[in-house]
Protein backbone atom coordinates (compact mmCIF):
# COMPACT_ATOMS: atom_id res chain seq x y z
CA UNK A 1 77.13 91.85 46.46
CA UNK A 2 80.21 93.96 46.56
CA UNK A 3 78.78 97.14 48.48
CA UNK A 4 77.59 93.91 50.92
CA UNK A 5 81.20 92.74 51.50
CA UNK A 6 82.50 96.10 51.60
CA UNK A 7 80.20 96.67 54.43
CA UNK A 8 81.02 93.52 56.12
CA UNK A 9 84.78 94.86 55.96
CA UNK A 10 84.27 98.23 57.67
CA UNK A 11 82.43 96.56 60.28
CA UNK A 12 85.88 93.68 60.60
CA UNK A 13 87.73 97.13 60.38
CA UNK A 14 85.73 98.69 63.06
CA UNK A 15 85.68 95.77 65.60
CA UNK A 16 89.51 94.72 65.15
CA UNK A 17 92.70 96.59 65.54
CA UNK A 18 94.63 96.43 62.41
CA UNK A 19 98.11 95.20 63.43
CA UNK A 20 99.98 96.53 60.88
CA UNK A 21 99.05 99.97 61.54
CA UNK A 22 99.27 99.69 65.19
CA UNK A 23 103.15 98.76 65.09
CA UNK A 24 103.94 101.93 63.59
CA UNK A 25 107.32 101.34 61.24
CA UNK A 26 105.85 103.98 58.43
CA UNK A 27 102.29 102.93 58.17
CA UNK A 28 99.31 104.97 58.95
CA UNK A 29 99.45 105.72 62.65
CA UNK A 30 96.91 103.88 65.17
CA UNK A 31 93.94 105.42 65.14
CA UNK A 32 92.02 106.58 68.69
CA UNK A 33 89.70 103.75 70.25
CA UNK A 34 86.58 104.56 70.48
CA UNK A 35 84.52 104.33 74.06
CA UNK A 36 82.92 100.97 73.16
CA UNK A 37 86.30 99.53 72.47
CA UNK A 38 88.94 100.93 74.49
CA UNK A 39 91.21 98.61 74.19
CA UNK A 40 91.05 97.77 70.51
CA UNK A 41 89.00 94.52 70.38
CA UNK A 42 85.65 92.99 72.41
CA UNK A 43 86.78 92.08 76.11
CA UNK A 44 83.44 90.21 76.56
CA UNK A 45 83.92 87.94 73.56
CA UNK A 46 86.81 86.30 75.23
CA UNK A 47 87.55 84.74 78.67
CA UNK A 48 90.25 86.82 81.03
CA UNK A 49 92.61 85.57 83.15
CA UNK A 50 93.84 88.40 85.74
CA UNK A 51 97.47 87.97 87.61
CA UNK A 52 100.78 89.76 88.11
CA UNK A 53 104.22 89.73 86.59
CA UNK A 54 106.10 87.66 89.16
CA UNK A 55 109.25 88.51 90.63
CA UNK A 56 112.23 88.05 88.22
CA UNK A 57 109.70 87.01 85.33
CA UNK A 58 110.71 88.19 81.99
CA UNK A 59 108.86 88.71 78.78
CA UNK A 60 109.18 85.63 77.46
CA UNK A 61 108.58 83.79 80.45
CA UNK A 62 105.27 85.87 81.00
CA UNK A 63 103.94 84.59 77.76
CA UNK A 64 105.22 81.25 78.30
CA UNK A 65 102.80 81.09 81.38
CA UNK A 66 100.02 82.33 79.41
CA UNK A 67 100.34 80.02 76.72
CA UNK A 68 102.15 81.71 74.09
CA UNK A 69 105.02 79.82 72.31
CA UNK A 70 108.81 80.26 72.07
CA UNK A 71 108.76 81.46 68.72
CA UNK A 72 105.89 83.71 68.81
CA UNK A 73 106.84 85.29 71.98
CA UNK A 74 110.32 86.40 69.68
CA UNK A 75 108.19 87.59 67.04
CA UNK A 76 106.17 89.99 69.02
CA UNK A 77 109.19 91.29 70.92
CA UNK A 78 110.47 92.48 67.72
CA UNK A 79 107.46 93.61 66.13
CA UNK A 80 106.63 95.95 69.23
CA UNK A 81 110.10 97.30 70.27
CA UNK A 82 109.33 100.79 68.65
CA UNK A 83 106.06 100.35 71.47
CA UNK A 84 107.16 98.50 74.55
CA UNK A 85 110.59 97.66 75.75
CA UNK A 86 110.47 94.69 77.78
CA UNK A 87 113.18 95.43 80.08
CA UNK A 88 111.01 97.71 81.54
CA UNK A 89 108.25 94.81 82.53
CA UNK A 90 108.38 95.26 86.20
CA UNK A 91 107.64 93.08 88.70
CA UNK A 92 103.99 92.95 90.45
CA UNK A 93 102.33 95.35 87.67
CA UNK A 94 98.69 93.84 86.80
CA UNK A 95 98.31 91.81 83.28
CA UNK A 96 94.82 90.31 81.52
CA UNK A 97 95.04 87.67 79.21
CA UNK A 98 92.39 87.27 77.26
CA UNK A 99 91.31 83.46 75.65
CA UNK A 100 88.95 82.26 72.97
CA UNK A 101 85.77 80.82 74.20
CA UNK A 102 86.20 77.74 72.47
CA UNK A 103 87.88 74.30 73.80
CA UNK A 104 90.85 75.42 72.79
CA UNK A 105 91.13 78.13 74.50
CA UNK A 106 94.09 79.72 72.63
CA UNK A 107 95.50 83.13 73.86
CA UNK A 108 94.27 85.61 71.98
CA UNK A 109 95.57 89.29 73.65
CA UNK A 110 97.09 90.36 76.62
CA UNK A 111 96.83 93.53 78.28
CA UNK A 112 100.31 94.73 80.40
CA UNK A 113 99.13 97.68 82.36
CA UNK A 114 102.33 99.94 82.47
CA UNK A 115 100.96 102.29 85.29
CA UNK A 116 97.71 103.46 85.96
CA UNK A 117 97.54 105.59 83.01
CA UNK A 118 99.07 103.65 80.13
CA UNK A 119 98.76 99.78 79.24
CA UNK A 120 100.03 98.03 76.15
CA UNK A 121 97.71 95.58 74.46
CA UNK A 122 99.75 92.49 72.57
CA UNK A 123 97.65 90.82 70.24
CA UNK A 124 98.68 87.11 70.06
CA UNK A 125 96.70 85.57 67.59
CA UNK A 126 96.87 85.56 63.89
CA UNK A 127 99.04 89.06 62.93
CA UNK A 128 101.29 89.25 66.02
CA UNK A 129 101.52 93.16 67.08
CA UNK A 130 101.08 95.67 69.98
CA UNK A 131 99.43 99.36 70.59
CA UNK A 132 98.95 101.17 73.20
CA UNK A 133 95.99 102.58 75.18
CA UNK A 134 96.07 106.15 77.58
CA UNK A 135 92.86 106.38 79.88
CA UNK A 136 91.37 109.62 79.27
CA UNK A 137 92.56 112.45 81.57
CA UNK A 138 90.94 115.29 83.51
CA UNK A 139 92.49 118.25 85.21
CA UNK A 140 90.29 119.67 88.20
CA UNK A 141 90.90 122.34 90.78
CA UNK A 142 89.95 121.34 94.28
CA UNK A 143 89.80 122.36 97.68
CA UNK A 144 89.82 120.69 101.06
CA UNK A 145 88.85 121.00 104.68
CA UNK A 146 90.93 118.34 106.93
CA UNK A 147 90.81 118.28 110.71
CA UNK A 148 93.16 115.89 112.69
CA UNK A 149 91.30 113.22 114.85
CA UNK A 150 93.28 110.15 114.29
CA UNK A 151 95.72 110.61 111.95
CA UNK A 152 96.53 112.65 108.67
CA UNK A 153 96.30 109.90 106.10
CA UNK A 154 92.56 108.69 107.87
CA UNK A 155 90.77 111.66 107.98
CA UNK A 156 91.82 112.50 104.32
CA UNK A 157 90.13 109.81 103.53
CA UNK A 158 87.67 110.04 105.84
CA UNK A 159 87.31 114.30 103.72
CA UNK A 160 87.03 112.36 100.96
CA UNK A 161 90.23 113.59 99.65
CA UNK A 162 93.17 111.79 98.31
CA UNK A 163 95.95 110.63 100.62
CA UNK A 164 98.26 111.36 97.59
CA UNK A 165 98.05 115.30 98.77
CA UNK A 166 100.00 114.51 101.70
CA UNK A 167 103.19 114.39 99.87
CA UNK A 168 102.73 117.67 98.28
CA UNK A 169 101.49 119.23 101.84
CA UNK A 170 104.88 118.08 103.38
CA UNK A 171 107.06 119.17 100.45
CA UNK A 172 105.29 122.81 101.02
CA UNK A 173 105.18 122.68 105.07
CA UNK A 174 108.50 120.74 105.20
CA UNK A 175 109.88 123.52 106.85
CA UNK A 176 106.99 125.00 108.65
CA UNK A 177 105.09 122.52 109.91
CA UNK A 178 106.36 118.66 111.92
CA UNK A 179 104.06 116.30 110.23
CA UNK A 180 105.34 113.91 113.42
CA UNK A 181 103.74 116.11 115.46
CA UNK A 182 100.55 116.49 114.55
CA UNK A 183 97.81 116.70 117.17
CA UNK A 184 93.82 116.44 117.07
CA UNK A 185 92.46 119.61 116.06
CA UNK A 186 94.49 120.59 114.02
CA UNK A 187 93.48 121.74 110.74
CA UNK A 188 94.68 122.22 106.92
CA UNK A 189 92.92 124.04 104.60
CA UNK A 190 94.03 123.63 100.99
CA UNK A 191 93.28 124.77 97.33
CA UNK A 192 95.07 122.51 94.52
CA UNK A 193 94.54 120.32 91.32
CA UNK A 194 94.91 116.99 90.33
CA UNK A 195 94.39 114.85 87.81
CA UNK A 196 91.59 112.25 87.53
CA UNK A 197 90.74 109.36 85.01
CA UNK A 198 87.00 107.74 85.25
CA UNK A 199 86.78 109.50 88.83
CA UNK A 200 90.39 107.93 90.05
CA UNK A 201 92.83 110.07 91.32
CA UNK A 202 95.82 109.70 89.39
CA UNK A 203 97.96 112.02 90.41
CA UNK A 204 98.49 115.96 92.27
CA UNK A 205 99.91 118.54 90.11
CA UNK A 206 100.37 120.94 92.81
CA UNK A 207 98.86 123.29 95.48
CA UNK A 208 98.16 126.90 94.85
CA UNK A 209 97.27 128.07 98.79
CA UNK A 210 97.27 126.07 102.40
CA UNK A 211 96.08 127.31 105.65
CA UNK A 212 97.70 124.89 108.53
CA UNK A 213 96.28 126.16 111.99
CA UNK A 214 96.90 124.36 114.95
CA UNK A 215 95.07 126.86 117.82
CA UNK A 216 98.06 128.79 118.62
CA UNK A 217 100.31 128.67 115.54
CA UNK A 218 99.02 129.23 111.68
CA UNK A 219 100.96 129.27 108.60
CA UNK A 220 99.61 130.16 105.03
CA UNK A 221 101.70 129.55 101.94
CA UNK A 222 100.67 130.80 98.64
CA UNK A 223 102.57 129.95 95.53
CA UNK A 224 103.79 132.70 93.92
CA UNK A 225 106.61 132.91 91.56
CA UNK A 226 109.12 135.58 90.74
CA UNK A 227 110.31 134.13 87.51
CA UNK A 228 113.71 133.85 89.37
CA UNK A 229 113.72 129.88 89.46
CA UNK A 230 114.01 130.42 93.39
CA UNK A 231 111.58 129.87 96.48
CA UNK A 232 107.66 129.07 95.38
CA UNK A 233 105.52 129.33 98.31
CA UNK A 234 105.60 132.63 100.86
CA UNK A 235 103.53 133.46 103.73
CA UNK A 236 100.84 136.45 103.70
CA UNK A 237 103.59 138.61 105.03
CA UNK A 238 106.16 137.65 101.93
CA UNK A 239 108.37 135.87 103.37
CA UNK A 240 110.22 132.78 101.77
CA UNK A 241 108.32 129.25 103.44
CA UNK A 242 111.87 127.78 102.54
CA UNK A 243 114.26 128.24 105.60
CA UNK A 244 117.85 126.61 106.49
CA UNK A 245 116.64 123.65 107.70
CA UNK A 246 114.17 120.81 106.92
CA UNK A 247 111.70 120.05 110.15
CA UNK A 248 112.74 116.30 109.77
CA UNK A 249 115.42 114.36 108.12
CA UNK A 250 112.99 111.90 106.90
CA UNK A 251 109.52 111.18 105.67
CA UNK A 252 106.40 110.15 106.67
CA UNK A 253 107.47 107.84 109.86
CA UNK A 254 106.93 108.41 113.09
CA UNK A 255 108.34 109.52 116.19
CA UNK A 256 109.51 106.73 118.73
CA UNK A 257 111.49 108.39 121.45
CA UNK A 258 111.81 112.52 121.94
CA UNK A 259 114.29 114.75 123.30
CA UNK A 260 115.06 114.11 126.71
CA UNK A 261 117.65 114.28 129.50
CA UNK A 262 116.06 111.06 131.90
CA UNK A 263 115.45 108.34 129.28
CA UNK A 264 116.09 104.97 130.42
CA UNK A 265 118.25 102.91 127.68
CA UNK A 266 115.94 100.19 125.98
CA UNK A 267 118.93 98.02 126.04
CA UNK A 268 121.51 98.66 129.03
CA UNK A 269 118.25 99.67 131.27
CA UNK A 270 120.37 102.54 132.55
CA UNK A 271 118.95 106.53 132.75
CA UNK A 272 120.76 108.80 130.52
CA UNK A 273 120.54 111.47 128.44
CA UNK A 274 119.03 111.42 125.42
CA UNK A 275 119.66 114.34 123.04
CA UNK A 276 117.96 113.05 120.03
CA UNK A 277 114.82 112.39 118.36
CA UNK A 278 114.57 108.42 116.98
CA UNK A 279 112.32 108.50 114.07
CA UNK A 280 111.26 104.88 113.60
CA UNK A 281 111.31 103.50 109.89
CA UNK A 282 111.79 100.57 107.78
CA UNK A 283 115.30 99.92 106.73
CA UNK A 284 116.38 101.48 103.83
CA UNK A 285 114.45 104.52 104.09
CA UNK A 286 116.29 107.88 102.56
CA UNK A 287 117.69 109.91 105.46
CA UNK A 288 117.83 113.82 103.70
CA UNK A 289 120.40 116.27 104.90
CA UNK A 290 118.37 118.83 106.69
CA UNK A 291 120.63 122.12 105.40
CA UNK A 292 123.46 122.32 103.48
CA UNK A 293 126.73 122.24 105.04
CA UNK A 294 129.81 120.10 104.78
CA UNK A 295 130.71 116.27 106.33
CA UNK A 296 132.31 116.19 109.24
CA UNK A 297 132.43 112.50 110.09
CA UNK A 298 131.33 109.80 108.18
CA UNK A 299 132.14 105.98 109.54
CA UNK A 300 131.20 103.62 112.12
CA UNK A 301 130.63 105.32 115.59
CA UNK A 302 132.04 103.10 118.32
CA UNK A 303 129.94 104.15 121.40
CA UNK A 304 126.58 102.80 120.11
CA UNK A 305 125.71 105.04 117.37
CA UNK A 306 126.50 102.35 114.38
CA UNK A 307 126.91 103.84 110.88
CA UNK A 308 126.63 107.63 111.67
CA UNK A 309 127.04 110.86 109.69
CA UNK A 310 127.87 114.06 111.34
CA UNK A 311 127.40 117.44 109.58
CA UNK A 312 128.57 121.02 110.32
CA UNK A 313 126.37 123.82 108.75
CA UNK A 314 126.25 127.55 109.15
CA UNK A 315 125.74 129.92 112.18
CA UNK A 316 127.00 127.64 114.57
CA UNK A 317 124.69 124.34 113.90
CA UNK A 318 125.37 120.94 113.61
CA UNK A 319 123.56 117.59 113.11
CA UNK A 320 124.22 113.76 112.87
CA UNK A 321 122.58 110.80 112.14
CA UNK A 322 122.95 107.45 113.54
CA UNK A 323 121.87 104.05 113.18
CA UNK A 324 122.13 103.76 109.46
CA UNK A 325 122.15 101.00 107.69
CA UNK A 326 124.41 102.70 105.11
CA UNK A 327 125.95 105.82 103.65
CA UNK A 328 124.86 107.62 100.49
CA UNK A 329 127.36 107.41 97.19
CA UNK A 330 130.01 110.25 97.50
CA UNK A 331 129.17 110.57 101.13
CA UNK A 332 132.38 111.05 102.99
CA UNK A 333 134.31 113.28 105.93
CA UNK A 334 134.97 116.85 103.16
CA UNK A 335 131.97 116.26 101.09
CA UNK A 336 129.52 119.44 100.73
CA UNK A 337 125.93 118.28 101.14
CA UNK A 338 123.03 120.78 100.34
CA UNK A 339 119.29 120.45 101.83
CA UNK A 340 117.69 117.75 101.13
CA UNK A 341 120.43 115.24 99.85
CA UNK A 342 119.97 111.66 100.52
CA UNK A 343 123.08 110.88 102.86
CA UNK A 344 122.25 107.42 104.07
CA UNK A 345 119.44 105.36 104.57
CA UNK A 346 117.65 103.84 107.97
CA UNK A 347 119.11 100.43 109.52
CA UNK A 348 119.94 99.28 113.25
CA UNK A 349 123.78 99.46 113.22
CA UNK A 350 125.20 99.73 116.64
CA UNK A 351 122.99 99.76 119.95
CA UNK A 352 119.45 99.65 118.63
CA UNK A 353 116.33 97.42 118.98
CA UNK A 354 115.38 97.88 115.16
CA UNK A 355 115.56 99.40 112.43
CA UNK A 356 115.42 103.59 113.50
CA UNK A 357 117.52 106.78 112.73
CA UNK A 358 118.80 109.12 115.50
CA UNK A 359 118.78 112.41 115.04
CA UNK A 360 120.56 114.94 116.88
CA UNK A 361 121.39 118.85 116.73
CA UNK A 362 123.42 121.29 118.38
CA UNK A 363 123.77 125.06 118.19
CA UNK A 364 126.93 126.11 118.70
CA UNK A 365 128.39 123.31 120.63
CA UNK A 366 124.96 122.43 122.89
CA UNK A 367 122.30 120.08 122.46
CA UNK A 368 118.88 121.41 120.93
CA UNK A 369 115.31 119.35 120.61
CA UNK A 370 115.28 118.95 116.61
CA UNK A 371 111.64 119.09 117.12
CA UNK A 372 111.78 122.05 118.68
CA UNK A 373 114.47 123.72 116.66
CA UNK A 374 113.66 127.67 114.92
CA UNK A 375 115.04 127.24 111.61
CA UNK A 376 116.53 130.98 109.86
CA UNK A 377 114.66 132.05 107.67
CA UNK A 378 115.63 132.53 103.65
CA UNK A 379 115.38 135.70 101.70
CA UNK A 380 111.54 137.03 101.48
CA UNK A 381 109.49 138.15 98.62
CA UNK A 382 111.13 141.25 96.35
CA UNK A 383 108.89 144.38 97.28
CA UNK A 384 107.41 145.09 94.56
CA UNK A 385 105.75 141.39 94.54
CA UNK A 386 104.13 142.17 97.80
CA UNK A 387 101.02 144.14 96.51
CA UNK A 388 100.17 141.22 93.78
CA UNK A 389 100.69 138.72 96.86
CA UNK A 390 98.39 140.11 99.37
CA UNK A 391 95.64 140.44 96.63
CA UNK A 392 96.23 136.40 95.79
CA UNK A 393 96.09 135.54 99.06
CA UNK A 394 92.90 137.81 99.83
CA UNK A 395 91.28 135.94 96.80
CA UNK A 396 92.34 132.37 97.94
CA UNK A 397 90.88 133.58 101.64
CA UNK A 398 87.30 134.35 99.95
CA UNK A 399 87.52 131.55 97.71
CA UNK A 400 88.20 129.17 100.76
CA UNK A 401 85.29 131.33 102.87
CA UNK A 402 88.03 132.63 104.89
């Protein structure tokens, strides 16, 4: 009879978290679910409501919805502070609560899904108490073979490779390569890793090599690192993929008026000028500084250009941007900006249809096509790094198929 109950007990132990271990506060640390129970108790013995935390909602109120009372909702938010603060509940991130079969249908856990990597489970029956669950993570090295026919993001997908290596493609090419500018045929080859969880894409942790060829122009960047905290990514020739100057001031949006000296105004109807490139974006979208250099003017701009930020840089450049909705903390005429610095964010202050940034650039006093614009180049690889780079980028080249 007693080896009988002690059985019966593993098999309680086995099937239910125990909550006082799970809370931490000195006790025997939580021990790792297994892959029937991944979660720490029997999703299919209980029926699962699915929904959001709603806009302003906080802990309390969350439970509240789901049935939990006042008093137990306080409980549980001080039994699992060393586990979850609940400040950090943030709106629209997914939630299952999970209800006893019976008439009563009392709440019995809820599961707060922190990202898509960790989710806290609160159990909120009998011993109140919380864990936490990590989805099991792989690393993988992968390559990929993307020509343009519609756009970027669609025929990643369309490779069967996540959109999420776009960001790391235009932090590499940012100032090789105008992602506005892309055109059918052309073509990025790429070697990098990322990490997955149950076949879902969590995240990129970085690219080793990239081919971008677009017919007449190709540009390779191989990361290679001199230990000197500097530039990460050279060309086959050594030198430095990192230049003065960013190819655009902003990311991901497109281009809605070019460089031109015969535009007709979209709102006086008049032909002018028009020495800029309008990237069109939502309001509130970062604008970067695209090379350091210092303010110039920072205020409203009289003659159309709203709130607009004007910056002087070396060798003779300059650049501005208008339109924006508003400046950057610490932004101001005097203050030193280096590449890539937010400086103010998209609006449609002044003469403009919606919401937009202009961009403009001149070289020593004269307007220049941003999109157009040679950027200097930055200091190339030391020479005795050039024989180990030319053997990594053969190797990439016959990994790849050449």
């Amino acid at each position: 009879m007693k080896r009988a109950a002690t059985f019966l007990l593993l098999i309680a132990l086995a099937v239910l978290p125990a909550c006082k271990r799970q809370t931490g506060g000195g006790d025997e640390p939580l021990p790792q679910k297994d892959t029937i129970l991944p979660l720490g108790f029997r999703t299919d013995d209980y029926k699962v409501d699915s929904l959001k935390v709603r806009e302003g909602e906080t802990f309390s109120g969350l439970m509240a919805r789901l049935g939990l009372g006042a008093r137990a909702s306080y409980t549980l938010v001080q039994r699992s502070e060393d586990i979850f603060d609940v400040r950090r509940m943030r709106a629209g991130n997914p939630v299952e609560a999970y209800y006893s079969t019976d008439t009563t249908r009392a709440l019995q856990y809820v599961v707060y899904h922190n990202d898509r990597v960790r989710s806290t489970i609160f159990k909120t029956a009998d011993s109140l108490c919380a864990w936490t669950f990590d989805r099991p993570l792989q690393h993988v090295r992968k390559t990929a073979d993307i020509t343009i026919h519609s756009s970027l993001w669609n025929d990643m997908r369309a490779a069967g490779v996540s959109p999420l290596l776009i960001v790391d493609l235009a932090d590499v090419y940012a100032w090789t390569v105008n992602f506005f500018g892309l055109r059918e045929g052309d073509r990025f080859r790429v070697i990098y890793n990322q990490t997955e969880s149950d076949g879902e894409v969590i995240g990129i942790d970085g690219i080793d090599f990239a081919i971008y060829d677009s017919g007449n122009f190709s540009a390779s960047a191989i990361r290679f690192d001199q230990g000197d905290g500097g530039n990460k990514y050279w060309n086959e020739k050594g030198e430095s993929l990192r230049k003065a100057f960013l190819k655009a001031p902003l990311k991901y949006n497109r281009v809605s008026s070019t460089f031109s000296y015969h535009r007709k105004h979209p709102i006086t109807g008049k032909v002018r000028p028009h020495t800029a490139v309008d990237y069109a974006a939502p309001t509130g979208t970062p604008v970067h500084a695209i090379g350091d250099g210092t303010v110039t003017l920072c205020g409203w701009d009289a003659s159309g250009g709203g709130n607009r930020v004007r910056i002087k840089h070396m060798n003779g450049y300059e650049t501005c941007y208008m339109h924006l909705s508003r400046f950057a903390s610490g932004i101001k005429a005097g203050s030193r900006v280096a590449q890539g610095d937010v400086i103010g964010y998209v609006g449609a202050t002044g003469h403009a249809t919606g919401p937009h940034l202009d961009f403009r650039v001149w070289k020593d006093g004269t307007p220049i096509d941003p999109l157009k614009m040679i950027s200097p180049p930055s200091e190339p690889l030391r020479t005795e790094n050039l024989d180990s780079l030319g053997k990594l980028y053969k190797a990439y080249l016959d990994s790849l198929g050449r």
